[in-house]
C-alpha atoms as a PDB file:
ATOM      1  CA  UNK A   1     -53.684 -12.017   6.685  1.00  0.00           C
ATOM      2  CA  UNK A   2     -54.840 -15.544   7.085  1.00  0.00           C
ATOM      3  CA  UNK A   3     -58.154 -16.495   9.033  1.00  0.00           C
ATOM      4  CA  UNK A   4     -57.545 -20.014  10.905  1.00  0.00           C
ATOM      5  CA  UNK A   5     -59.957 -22.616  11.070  1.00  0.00           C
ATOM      6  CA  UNK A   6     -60.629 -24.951  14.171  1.00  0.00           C
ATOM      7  CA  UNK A   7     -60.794 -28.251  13.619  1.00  0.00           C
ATOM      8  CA  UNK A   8     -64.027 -29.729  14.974  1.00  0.00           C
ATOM      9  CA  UNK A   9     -61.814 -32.867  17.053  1.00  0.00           C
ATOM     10  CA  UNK A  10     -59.265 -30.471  18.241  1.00  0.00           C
ATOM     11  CA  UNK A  11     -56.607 -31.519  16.199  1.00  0.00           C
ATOM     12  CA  UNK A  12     -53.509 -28.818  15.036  1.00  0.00           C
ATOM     13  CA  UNK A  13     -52.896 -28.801  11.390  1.00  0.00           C
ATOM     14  CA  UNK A  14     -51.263 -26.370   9.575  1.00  0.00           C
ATOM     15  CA  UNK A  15     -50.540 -27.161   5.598  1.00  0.00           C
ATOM     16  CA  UNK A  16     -51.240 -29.768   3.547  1.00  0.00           C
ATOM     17  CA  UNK A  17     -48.906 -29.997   1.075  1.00  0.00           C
ATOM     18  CA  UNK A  18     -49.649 -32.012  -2.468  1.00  0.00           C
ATOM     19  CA  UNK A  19     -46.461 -32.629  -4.637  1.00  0.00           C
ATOM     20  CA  UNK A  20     -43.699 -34.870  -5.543  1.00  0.00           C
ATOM     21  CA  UNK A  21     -41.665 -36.560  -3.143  1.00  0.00           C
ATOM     22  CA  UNK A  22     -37.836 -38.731  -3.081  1.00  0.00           C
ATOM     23  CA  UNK A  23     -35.970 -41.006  -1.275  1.00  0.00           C
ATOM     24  CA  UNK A  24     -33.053 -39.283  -2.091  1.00  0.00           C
ATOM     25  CA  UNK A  25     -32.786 -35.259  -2.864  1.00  0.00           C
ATOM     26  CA  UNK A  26     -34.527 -32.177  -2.187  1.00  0.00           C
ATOM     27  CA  UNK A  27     -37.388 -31.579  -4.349  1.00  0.00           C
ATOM     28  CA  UNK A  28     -41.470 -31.260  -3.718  1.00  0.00           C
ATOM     29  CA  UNK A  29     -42.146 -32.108  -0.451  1.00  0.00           C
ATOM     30  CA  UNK A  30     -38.590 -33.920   0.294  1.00  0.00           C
ATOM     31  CA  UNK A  31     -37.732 -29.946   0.677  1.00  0.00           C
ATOM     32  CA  UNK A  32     -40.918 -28.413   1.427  1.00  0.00           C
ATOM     33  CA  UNK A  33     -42.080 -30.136   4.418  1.00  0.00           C
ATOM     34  CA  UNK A  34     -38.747 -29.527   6.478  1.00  0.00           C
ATOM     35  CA  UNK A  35     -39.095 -25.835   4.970  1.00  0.00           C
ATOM     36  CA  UNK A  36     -42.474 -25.664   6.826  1.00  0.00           C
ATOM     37  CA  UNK A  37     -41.851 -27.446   9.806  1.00  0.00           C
ATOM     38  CA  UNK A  38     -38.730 -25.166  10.551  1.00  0.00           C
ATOM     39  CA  UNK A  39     -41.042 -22.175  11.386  1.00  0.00           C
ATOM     40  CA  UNK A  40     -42.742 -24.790  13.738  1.00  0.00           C
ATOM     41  CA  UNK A  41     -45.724 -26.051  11.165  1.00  0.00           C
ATOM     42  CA  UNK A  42     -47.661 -29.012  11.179  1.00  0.00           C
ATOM     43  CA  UNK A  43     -47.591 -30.598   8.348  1.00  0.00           C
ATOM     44  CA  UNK A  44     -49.312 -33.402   6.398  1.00  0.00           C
ATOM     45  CA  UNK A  45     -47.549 -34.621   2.905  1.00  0.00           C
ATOM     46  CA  UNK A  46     -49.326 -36.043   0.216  1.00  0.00           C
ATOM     47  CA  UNK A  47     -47.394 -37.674  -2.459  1.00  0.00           C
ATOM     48  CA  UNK A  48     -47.939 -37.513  -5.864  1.00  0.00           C
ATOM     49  CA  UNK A  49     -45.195 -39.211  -7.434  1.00  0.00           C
ATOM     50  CA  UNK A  50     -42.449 -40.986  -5.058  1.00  0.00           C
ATOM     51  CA  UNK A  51     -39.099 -41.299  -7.261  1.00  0.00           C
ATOM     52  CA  UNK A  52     -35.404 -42.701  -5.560  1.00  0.00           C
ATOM     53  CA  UNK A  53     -34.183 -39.586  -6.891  1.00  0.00           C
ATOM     54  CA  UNK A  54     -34.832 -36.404  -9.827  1.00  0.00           C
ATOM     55  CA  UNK A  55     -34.840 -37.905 -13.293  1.00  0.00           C
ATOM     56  CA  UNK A  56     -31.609 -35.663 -13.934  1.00  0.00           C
ATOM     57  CA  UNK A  57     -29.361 -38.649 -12.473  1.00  0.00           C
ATOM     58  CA  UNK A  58     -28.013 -41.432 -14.584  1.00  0.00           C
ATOM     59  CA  UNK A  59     -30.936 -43.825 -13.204  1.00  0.00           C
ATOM     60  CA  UNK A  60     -34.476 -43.411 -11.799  1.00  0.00           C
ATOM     61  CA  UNK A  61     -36.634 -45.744 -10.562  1.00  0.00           C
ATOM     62  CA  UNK A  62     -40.617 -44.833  -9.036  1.00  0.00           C
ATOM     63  CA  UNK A  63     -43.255 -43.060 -10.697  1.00  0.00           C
ATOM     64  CA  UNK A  64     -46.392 -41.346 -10.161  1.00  0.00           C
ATOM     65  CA  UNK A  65     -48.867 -42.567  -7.542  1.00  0.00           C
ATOM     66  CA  UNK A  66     -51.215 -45.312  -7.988  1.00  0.00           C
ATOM     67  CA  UNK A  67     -54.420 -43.005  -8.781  1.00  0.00           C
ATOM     68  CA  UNK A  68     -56.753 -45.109  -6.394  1.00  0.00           C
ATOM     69  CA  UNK A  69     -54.168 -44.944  -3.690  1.00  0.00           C
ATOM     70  CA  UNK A  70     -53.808 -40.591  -4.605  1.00  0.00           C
ATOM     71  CA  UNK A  71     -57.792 -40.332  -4.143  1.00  0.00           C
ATOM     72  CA  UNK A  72     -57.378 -42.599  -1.165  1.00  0.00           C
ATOM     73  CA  UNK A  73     -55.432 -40.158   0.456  1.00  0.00           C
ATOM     74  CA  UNK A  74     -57.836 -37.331  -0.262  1.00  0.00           C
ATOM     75  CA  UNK A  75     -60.298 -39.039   0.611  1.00  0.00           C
ATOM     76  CA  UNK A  76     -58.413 -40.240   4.153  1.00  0.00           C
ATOM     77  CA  UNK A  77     -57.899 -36.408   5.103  1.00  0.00           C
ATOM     78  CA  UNK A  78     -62.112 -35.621   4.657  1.00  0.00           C
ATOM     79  CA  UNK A  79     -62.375 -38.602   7.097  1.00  0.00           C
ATOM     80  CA  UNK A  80     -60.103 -37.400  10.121  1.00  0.00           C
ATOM     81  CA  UNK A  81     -62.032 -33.630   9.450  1.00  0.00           C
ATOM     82  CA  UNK A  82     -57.861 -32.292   8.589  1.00  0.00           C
ATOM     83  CA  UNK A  83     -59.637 -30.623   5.384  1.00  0.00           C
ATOM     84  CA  UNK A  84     -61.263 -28.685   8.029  1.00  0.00           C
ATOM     85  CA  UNK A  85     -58.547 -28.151  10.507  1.00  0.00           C
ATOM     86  CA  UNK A  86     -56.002 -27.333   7.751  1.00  0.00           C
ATOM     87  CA  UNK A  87     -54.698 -23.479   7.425  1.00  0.00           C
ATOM     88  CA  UNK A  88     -53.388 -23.447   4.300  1.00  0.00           C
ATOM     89  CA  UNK A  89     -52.973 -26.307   1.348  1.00  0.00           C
ATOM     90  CA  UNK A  90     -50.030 -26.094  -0.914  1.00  0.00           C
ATOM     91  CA  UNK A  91     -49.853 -27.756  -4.138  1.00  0.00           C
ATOM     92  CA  UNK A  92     -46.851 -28.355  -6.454  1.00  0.00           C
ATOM     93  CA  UNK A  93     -46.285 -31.287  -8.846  1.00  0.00           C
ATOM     94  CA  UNK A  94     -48.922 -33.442 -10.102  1.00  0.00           C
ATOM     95  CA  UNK A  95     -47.494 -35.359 -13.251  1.00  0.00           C
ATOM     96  CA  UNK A  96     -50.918 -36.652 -14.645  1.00  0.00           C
ATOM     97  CA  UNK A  97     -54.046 -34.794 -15.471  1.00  0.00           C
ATOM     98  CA  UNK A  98     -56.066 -37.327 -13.071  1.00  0.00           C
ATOM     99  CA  UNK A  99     -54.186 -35.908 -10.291  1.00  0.00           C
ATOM    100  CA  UNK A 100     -55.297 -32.150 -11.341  1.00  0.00           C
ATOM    101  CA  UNK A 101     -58.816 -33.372 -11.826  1.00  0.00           C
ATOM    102  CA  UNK A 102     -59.222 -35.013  -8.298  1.00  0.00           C
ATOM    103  CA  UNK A 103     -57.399 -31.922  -6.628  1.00  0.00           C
ATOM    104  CA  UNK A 104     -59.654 -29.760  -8.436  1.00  0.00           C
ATOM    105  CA  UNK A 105     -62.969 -31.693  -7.027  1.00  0.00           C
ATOM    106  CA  UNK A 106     -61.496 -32.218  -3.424  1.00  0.00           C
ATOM    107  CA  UNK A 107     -60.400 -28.094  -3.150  1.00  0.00           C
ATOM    108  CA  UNK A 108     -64.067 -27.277  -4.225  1.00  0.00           C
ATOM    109  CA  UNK A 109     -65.120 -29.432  -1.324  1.00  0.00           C
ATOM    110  CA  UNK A 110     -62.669 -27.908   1.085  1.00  0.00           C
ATOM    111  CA  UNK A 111     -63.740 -24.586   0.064  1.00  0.00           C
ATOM    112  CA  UNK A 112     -67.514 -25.545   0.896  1.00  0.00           C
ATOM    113  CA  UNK A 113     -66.202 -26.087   4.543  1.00  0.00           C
ATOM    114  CA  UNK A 114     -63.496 -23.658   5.206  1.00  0.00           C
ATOM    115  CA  UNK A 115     -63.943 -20.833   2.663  1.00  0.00           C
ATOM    116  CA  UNK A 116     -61.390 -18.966   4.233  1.00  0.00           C
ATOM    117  CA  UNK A 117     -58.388 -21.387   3.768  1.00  0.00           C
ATOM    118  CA  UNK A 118     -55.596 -20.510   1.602  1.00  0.00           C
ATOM    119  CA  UNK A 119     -54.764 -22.310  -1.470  1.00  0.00           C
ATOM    120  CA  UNK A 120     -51.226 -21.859  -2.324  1.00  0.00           C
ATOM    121  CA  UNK A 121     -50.679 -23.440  -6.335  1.00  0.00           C
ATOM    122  CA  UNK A 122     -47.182 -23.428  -7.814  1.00  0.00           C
ATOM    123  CA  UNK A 123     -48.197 -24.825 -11.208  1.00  0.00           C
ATOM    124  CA  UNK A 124     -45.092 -26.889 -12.581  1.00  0.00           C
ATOM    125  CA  UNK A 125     -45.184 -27.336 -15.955  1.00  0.00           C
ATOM    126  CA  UNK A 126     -41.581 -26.974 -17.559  1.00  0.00           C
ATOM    127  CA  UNK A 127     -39.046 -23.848 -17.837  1.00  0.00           C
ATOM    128  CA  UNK A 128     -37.276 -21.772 -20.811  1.00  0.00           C
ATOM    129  CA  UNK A 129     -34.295 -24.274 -20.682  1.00  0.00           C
ATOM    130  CA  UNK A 130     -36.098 -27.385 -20.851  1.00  0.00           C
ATOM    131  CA  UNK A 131     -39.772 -26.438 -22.027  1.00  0.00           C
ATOM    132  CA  UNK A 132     -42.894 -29.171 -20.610  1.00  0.00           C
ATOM    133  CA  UNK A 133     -41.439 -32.300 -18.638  1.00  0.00           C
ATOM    134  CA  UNK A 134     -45.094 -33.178 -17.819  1.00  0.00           C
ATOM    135  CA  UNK A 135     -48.079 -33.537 -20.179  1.00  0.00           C
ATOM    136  CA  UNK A 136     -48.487 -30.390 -21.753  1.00  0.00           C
ATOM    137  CA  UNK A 137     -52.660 -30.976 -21.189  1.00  0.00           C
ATOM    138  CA  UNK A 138     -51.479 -30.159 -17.417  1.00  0.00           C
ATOM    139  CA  UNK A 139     -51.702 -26.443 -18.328  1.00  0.00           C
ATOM    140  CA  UNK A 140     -55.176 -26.572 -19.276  1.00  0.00           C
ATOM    141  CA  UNK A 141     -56.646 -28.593 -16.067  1.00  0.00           C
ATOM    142  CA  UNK A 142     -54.700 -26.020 -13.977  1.00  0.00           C
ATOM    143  CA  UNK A 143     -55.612 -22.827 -16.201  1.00  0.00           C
ATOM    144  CA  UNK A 144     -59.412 -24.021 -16.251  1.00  0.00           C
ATOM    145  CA  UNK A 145     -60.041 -25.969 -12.971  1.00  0.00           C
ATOM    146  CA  UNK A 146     -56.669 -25.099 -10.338  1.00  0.00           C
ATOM    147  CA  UNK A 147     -55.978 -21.454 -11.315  1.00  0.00           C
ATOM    148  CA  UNK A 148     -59.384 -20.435 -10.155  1.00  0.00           C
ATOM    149  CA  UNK A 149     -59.483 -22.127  -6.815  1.00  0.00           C
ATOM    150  CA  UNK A 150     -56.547 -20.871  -5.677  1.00  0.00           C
ATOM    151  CA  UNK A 151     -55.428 -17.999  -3.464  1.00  0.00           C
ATOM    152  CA  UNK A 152     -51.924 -17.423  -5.041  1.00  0.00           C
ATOM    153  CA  UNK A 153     -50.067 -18.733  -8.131  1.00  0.00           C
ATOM    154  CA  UNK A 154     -46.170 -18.961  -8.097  1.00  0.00           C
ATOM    155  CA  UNK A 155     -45.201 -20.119 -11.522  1.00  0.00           C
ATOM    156  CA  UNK A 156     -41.867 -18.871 -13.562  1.00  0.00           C
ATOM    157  CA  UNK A 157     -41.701 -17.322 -16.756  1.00  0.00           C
ATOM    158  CA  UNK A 158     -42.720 -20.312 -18.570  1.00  0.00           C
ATOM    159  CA  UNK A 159     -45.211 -21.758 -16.667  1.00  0.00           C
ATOM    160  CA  UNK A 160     -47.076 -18.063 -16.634  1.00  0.00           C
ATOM    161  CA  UNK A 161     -47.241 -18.135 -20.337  1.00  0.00           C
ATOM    162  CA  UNK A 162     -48.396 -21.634 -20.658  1.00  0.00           C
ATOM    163  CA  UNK A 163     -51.104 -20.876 -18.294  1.00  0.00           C
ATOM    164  CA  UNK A 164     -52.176 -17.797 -20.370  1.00  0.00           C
ATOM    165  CA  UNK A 165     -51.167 -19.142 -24.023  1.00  0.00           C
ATOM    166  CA  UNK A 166     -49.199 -16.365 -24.786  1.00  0.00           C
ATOM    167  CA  UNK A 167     -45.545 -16.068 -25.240  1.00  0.00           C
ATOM    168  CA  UNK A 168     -44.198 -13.590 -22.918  1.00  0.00           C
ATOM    169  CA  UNK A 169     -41.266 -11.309 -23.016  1.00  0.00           C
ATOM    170  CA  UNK A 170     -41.380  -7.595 -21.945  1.00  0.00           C
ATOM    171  CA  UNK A 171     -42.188  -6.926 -18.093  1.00  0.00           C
ATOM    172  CA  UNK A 172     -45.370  -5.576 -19.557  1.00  0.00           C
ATOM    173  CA  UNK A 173     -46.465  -8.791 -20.696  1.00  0.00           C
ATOM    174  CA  UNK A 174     -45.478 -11.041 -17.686  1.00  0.00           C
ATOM    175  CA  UNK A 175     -47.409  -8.340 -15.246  1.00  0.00           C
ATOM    176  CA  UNK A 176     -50.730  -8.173 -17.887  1.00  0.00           C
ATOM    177  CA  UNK A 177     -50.533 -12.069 -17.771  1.00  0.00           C
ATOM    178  CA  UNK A 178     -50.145 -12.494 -14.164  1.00  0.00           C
ATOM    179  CA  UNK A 179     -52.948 -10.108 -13.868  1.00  0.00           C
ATOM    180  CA  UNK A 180     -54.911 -11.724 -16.321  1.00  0.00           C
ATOM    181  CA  UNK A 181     -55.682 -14.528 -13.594  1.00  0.00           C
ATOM    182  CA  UNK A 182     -56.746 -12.981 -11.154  1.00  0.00           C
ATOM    183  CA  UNK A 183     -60.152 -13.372 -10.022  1.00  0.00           C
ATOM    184  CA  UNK A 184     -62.919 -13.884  -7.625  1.00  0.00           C
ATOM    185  CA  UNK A 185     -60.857 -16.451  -5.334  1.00  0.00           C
ATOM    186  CA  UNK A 186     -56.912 -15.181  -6.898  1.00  0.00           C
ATOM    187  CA  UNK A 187     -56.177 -12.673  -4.959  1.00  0.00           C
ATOM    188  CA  UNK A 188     -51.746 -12.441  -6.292  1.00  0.00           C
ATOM    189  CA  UNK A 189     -49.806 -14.636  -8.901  1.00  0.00           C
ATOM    190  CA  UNK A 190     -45.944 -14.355  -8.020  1.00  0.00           C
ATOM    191  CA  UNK A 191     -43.538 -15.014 -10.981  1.00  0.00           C
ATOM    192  CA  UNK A 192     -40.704 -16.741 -10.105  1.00  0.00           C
ATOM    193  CA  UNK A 193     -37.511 -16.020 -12.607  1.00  0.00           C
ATOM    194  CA  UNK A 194     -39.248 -13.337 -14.490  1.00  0.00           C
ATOM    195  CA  UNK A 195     -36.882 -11.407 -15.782  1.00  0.00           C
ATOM    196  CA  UNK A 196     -33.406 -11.432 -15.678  1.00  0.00           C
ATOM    197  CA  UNK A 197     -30.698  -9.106 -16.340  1.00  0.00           C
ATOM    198  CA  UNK A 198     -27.873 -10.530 -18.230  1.00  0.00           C
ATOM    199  CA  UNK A 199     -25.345  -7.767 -17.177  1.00  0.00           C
ATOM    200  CA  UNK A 200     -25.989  -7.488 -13.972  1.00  0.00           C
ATOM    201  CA  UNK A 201     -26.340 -10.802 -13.209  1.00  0.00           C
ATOM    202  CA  UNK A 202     -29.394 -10.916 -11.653  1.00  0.00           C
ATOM    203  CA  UNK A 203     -33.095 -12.524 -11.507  1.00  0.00           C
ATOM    204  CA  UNK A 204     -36.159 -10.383 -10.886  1.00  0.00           C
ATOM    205  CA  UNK A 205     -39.481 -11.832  -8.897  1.00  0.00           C
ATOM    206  CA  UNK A 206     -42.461 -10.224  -9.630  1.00  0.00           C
ATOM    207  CA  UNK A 207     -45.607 -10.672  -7.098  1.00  0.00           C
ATOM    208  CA  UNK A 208     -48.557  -9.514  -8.943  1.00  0.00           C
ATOM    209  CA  UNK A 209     -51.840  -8.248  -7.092  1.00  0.00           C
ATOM    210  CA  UNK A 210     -55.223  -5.981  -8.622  1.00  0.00           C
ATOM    211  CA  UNK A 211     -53.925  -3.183  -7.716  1.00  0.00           C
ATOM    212  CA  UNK A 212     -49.509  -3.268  -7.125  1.00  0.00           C
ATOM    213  CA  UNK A 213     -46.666  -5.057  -8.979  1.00  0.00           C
ATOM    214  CA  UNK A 214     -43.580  -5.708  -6.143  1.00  0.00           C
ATOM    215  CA  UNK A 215     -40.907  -6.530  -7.946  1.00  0.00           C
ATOM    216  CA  UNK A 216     -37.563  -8.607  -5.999  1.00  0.00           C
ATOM    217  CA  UNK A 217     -34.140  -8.717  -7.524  1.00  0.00           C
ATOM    218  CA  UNK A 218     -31.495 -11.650  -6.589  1.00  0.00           C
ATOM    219  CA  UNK A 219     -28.454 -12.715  -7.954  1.00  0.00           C
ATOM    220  CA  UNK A 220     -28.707 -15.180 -10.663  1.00  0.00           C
ATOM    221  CA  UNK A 221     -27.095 -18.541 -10.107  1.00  0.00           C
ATOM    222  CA  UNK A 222     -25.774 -20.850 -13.083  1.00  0.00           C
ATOM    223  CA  UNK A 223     -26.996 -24.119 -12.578  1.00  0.00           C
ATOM    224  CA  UNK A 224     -28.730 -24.360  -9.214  1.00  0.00           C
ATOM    225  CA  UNK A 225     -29.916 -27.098  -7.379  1.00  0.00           C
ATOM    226  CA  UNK A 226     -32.957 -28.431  -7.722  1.00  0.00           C
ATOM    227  CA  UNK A 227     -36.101 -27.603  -5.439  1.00  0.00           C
ATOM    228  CA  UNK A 228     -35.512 -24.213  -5.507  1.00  0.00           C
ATOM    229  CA  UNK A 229     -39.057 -23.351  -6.442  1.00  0.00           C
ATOM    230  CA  UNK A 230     -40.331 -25.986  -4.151  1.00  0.00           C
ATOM    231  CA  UNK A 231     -38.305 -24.452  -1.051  1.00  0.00           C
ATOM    232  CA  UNK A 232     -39.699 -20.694  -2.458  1.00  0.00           C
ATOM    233  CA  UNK A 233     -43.154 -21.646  -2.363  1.00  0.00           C
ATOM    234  CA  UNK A 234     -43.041 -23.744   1.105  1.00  0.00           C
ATOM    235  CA  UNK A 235     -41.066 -20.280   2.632  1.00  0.00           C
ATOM    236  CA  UNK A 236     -43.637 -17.889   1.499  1.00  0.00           C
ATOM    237  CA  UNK A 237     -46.489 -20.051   2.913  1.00  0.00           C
ATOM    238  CA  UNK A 238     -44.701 -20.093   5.774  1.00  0.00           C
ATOM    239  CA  UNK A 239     -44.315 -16.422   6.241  1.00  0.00           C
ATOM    240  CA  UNK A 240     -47.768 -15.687   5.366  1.00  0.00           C
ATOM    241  CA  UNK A 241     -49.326 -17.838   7.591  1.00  0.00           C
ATOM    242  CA  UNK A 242     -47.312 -16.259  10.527  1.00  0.00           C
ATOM    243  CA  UNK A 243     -48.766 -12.831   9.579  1.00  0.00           C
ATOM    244  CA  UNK A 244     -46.280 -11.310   6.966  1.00  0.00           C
ATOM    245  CA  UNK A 245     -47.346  -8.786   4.827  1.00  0.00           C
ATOM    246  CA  UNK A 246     -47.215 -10.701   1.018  1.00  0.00           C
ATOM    247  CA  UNK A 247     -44.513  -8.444  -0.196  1.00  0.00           C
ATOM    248  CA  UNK A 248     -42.154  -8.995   2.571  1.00  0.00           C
ATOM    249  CA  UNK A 249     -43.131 -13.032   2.757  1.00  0.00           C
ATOM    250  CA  UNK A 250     -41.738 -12.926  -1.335  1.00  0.00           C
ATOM    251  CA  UNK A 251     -38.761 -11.007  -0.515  1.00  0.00           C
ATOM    252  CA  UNK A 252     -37.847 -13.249   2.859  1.00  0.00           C
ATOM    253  CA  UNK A 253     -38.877 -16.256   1.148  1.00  0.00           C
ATOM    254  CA  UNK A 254     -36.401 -15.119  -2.059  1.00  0.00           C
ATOM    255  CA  UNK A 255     -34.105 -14.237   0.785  1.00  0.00           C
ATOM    256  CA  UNK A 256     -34.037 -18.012   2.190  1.00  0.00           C
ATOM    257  CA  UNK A 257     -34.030 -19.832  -1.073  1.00  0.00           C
ATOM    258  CA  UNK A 258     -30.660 -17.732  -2.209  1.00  0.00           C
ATOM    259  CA  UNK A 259     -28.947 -18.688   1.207  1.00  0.00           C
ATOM    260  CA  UNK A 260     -30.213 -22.327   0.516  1.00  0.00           C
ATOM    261  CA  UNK A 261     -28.393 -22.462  -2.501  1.00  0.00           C
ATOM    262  CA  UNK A 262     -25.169 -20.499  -1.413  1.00  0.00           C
ATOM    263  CA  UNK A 263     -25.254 -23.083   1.764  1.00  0.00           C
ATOM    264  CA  UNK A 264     -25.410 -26.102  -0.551  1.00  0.00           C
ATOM    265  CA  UNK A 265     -22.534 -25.108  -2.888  1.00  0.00           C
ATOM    266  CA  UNK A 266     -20.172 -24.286   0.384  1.00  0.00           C
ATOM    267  CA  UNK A 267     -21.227 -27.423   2.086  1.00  0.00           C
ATOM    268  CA  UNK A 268     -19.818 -29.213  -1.738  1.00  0.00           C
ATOM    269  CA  UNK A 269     -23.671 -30.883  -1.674  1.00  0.00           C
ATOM    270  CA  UNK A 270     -25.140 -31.995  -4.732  1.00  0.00           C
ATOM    271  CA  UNK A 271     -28.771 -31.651  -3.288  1.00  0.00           C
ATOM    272  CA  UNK A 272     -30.358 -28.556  -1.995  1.00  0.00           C
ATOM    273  CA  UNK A 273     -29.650 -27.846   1.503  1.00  0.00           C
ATOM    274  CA  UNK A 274     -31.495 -25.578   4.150  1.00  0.00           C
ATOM    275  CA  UNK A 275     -29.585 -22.560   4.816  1.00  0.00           C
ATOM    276  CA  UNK A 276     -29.153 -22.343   8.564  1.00  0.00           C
ATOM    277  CA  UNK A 277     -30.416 -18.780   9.041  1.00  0.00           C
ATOM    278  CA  UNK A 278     -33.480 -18.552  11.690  1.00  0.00           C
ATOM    279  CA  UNK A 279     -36.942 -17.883  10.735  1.00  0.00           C
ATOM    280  CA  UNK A 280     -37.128 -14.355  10.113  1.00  0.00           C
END
């Protein structure tokens, strides 16, 4: 499905992955890059906030990345020619609208030299339980300068209808929304936590191309661990760069991120743990 690019010294890189990162826990790339690596990746991490731990504990101390230092990293990968070498970039949280204007300016370079490479964007923004825990401005940089850069979209419920202004509650709605960005370089928006069905228990994913609407049930879980969505997105990269047909990557990759979280609550773990199933 993917097209890989050389890179002109040689050098083996697989994802770049933009997002938050702890000392402690299992969010952003504290999750994803083990995710990725498991199925044998290369990766390179580039932090956009490093925190001791999620702002849910009692104490937190961190914050977001110096911006000099965030466009100094950019700016690093252009210079060792990994922008070119680079099969896929995944992007997840940003915190600041600075961030999602230099990402915005550095993927339109990387386009001009690998037009192929995939551009994986899970746009956190908030949920239904909590609503925006970044800026709510974030929306617009990503609906106006991210959305259209990238090749897929994985936001939930929420984050769908902030990037499309809308409220959205029938199935309808979320799959005319979804649709609603594709475009020229979107090729499928997958919408984590939907739906869900209160008396069955269960969560519905819906994966969103031009054409098809695939739609993945899974048990619902009460108070999950965070980095769920972070371990989601990392999986399905994962699985789509190693060939799997987009469908199948969401269901595996839905798969994976339920055995993560029934592995961390029999293990007693506070913080999401990899489940220790093989790559698929």
């Amino acid at each position: 499905m993917f097209q890989v690019s050389d890179a002109s010294d040689g050098e083996i890189i697989d994802v770049i992955s933009v997002q938050s990162q702890v000392v402690y826990g299992s969010v952003g790339n504290s999750i994803a890059v083990p995710a990725l690596r498991r199925h044998g990746l290369q990766v390179v991490a580039v932090p956009t906030v490093l925190l001791s731990n999620t702002p849910h504990y009692a104490s937190c101390y961190g914050g977001e990345i110096p911006q000099p230092w965030f466009d100094g990293y950019l700016t690093a990968l252009a210079e060792r020619s990994l922008d070119c070498a680079a099969r896929a970039v995944v992007m997840g949280y940003l915190k600041s609208t600075d961030k999602a204007a230099s990402l915005a300016r550095w993927l339109r370079l990387m386009r001009e030299k690998n037009p192929q490479m995939p551009v994986i964007i899970d746009p956190v923004l908030g949920d239904d339980d909590s609503g925006f825990y970044v800026d709510p401005q974030l929306a617009v940089h990503y609906r106006q300068q991210l959305a259209p850069l990238a090749t897929g979209l994985t936001p939930n419920r929420f984050e769908l209808g902030c990037l499309c202004d809308a409220p959205l509650e029938s199935d309808a709605e979320i799959i005319d929304a979804a649709r609603s960005l594709l475009g020229a370089q979107t090729q499928w928006v997958v919408v984590t936590s939907a739906t869900h069905d209160e008396t069955r228990h269960s969560m519905q994913v819906f994966c969103v191309t031009a054409k098809e609407t695939f739609v993945t049930e899974h048990p619902r879980y009460d108070n999950p661990p965070k980095g769920t969505g972070d371990l989601f997105t990392a999986e399905l990269t994962a699985r789509l760069l190693r060939g799997s047909p987009l469908s199948q990557a969401v269901e595996q990759a839905s798969l994976f991120a339920q055995q993560s979280v029934l592995a961390t609550r029999t293990l007693g773990r506070r913080e999401l743990q990899l489940a220790a199933a093989e790559p698929l």
